[in-house]
N, C-alpha and C. Protein backbone atom coordinates (compact mmCIF):
# COMPACT_ATOMS: atom_id res chain seq x y z
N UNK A 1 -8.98 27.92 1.33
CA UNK A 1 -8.09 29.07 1.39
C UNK A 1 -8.48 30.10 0.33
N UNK A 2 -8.12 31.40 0.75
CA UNK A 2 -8.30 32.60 -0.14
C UNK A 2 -7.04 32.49 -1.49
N UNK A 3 -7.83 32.11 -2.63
CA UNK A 3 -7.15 32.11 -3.98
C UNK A 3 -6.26 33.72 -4.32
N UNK A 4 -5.62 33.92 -4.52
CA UNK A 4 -4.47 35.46 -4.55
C UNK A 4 -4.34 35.29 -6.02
N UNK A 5 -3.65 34.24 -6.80
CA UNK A 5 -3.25 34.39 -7.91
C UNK A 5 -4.16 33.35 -8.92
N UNK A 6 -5.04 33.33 -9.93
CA UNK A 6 -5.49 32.53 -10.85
C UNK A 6 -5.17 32.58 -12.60
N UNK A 7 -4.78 31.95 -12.90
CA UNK A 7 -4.59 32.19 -14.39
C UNK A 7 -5.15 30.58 -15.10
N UNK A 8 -5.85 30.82 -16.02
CA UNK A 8 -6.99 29.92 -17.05
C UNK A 8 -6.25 29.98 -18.53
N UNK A 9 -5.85 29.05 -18.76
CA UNK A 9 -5.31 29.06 -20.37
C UNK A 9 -4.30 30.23 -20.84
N UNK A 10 -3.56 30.76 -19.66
CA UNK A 10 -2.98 32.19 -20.57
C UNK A 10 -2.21 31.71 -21.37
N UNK A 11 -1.89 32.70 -22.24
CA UNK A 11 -0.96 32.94 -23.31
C UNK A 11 -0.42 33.93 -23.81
N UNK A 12 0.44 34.09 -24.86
CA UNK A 12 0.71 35.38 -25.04
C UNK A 12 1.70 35.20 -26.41
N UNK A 13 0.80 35.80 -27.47
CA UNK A 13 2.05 35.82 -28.63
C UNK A 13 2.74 36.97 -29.30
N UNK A 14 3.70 36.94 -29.69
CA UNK A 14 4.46 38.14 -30.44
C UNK A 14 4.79 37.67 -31.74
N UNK A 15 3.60 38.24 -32.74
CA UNK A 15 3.92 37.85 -34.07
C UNK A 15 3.37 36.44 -34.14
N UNK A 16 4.51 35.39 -34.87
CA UNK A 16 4.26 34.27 -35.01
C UNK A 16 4.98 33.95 -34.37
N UNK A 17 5.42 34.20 -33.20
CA UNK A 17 6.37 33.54 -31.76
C UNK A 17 5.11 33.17 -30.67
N UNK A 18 5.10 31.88 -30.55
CA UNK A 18 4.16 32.02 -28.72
C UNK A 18 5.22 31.82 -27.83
N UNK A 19 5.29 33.15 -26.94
CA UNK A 19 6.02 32.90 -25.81
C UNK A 19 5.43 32.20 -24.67
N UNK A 20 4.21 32.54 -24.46
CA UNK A 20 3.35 31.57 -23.27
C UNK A 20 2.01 30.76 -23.99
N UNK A 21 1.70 29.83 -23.48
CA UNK A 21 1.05 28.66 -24.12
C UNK A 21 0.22 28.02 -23.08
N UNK A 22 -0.67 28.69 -22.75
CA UNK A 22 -1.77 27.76 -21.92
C UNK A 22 -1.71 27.50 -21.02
N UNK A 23 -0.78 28.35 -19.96
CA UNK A 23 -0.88 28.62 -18.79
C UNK A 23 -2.10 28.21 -17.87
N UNK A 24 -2.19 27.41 -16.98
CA UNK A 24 -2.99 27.45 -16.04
C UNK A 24 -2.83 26.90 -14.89
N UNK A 25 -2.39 27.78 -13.41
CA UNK A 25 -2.55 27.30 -12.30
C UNK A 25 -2.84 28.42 -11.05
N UNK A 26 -3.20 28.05 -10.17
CA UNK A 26 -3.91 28.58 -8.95
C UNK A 26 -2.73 28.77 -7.57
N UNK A 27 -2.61 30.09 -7.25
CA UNK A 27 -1.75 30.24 -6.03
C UNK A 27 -2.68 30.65 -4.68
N UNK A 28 -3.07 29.75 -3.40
CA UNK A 28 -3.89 30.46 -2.47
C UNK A 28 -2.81 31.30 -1.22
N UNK A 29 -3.31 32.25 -0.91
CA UNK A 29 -3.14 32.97 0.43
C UNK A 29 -1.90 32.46 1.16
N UNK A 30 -1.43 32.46 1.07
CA UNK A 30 -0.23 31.93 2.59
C UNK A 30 0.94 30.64 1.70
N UNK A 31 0.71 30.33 0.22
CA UNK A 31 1.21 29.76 -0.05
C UNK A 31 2.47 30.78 -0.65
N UNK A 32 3.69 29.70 -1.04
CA UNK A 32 4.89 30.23 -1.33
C UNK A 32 4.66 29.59 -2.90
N UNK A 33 5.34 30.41 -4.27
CA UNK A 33 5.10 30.13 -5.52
C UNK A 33 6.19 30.52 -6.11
N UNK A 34 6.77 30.06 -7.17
CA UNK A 34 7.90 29.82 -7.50
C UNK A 34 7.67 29.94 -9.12
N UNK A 35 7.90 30.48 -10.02
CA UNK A 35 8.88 30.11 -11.30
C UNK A 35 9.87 29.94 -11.72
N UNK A 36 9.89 28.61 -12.11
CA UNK A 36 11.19 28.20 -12.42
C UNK A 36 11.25 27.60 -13.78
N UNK A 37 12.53 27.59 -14.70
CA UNK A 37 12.59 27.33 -16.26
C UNK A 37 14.05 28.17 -16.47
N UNK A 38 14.31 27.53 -17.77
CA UNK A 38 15.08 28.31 -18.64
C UNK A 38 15.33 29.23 -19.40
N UNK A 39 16.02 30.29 -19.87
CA UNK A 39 15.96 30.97 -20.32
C UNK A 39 15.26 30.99 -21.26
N UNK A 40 13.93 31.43 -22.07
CA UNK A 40 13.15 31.80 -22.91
C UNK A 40 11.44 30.64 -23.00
N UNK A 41 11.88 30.21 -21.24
CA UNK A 41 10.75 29.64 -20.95
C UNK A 41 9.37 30.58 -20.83
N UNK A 42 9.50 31.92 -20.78
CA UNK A 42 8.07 32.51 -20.82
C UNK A 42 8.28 32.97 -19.48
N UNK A 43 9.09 33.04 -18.39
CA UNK A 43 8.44 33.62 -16.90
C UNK A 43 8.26 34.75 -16.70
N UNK A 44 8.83 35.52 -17.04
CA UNK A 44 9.26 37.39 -17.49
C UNK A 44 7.79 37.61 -17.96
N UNK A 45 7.48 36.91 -18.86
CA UNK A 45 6.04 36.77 -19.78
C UNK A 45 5.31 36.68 -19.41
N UNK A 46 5.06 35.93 -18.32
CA UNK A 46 3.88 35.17 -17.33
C UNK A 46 3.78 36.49 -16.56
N UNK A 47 4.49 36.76 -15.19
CA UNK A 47 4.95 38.03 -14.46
C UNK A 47 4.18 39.22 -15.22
N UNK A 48 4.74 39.34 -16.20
CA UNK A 48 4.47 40.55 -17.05
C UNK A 48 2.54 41.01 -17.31
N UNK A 49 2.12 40.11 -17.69
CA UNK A 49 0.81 39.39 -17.76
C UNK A 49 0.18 39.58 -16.52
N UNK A 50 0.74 39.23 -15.75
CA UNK A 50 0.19 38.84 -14.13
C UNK A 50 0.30 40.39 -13.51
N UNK A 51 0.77 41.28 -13.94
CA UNK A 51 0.92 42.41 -13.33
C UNK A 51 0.45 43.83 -14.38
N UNK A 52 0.12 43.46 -15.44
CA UNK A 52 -0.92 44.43 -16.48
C UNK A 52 -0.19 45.23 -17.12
N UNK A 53 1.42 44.96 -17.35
CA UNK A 53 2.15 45.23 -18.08
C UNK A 53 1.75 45.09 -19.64
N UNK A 54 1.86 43.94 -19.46
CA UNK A 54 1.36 43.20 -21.04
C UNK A 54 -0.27 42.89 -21.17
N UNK A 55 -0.52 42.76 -22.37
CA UNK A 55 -2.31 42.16 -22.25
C UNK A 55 -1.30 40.53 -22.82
N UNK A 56 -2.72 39.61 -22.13
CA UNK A 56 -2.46 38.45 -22.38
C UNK A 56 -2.65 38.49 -23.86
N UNK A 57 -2.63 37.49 -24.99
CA UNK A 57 -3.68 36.59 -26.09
C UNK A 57 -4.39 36.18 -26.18
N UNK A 58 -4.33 35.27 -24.85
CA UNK A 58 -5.65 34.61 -24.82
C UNK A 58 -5.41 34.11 -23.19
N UNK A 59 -6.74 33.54 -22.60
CA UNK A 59 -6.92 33.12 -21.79
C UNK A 59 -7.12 34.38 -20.08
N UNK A 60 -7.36 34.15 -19.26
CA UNK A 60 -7.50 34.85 -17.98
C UNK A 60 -6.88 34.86 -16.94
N UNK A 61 -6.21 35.88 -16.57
CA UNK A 61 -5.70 35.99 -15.35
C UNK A 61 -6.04 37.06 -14.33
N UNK A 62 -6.28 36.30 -13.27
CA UNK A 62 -6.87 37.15 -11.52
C UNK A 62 -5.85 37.59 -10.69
N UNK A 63 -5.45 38.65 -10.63
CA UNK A 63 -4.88 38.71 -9.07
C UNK A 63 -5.39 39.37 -8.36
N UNK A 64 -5.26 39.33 -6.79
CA UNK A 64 -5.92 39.42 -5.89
C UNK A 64 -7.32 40.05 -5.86
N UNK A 65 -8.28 39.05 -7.09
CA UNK A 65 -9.66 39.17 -7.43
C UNK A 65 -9.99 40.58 -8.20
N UNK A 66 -8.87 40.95 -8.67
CA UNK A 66 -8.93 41.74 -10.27
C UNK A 66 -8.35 40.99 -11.41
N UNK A 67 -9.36 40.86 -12.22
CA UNK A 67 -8.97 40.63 -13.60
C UNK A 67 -7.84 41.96 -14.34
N UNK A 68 -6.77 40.67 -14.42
CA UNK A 68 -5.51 41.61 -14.82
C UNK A 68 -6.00 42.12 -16.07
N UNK A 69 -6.82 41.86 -17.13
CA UNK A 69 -6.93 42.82 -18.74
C UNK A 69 -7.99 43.94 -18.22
N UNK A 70 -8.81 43.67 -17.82
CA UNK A 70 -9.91 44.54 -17.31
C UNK A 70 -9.70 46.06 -16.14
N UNK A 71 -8.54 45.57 -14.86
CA UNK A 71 -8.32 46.28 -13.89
C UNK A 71 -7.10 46.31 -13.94
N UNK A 72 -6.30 46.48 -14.89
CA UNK A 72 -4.58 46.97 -14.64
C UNK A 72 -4.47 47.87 -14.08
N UNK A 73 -5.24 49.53 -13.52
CA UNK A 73 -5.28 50.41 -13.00
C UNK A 73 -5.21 49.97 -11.94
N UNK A 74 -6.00 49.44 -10.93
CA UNK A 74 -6.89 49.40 -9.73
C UNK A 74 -5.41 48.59 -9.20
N UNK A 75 -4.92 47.20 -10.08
CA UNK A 75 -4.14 46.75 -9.47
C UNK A 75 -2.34 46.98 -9.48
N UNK A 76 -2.23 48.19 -10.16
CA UNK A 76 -1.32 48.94 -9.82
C UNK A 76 -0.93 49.93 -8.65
N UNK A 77 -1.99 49.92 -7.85
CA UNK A 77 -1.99 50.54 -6.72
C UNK A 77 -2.05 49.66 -5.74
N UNK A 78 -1.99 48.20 -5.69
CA UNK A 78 -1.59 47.35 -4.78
C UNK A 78 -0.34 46.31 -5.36
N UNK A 79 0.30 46.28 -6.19
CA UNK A 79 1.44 45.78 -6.74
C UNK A 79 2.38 46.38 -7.03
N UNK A 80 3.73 45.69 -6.63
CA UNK A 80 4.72 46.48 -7.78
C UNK A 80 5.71 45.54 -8.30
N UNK A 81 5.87 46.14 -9.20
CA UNK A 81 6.69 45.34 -10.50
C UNK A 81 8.35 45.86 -10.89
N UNK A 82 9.62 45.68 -10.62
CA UNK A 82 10.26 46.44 -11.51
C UNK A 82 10.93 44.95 -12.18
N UNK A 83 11.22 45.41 -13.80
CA UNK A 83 11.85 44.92 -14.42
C UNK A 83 13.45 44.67 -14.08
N UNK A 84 13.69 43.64 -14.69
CA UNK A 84 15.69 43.71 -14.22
C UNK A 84 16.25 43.64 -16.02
N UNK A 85 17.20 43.66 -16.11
CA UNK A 85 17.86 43.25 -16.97
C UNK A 85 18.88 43.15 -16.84
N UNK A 86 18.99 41.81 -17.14
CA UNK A 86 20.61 41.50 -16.86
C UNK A 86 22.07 41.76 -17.89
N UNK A 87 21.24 42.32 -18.64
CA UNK A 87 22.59 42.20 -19.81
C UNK A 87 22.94 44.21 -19.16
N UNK A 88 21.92 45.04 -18.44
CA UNK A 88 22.66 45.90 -17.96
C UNK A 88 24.04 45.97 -17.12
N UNK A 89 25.39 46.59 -17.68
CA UNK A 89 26.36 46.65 -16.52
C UNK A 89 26.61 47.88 -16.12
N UNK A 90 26.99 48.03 -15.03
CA UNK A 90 27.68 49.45 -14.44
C UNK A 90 29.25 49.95 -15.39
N UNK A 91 29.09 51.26 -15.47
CA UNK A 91 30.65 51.35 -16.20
C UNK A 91 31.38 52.46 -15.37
């Protein structure tokens, strides 16, 4: 199957906080993918990473055969991303 999503060791630190830690797994073509965790498990982080928001720390991530640090441009014109926040309320 055609690989869509790859990530190799990612990570990602802020300061002396690691929010992501060595990330590594493979999503192909037609599969369904899921993050799941607790609050301040890193998924926002991962996502973030995965879409060229953020630069990783360390390690590599592919989507759909652009290197997310290298081609955040290219793959902003086939992705989209919006942030949520939940602590926003309506008044």
């Amino acid at each position: 199957m055609d690989e869509v999503i790859r990530l190799e060791g990612l990570a990602k630190r802020f300061g002396p906080v690691t929010a992501v830690a060595g990330v590594s797994l493979s999503v192909s073509k037609g599969e369904i993918f899921g993050l799941v965790g607790p609050d301040g498990a890193g998924k926002t982080t991962v996502i973030r990473m995965l879409t060229g928001v953020i630069a990783p720390s360390a390690g590599k991530a592919v989507l759909l055969g652009h290197d997310v640090a290298r081609e955040a441009a290219e793959l902003r014109s086939q992705v989209g991303y919006m942030a949520s926040d939940s602590r926003c309320t309506a008044t």
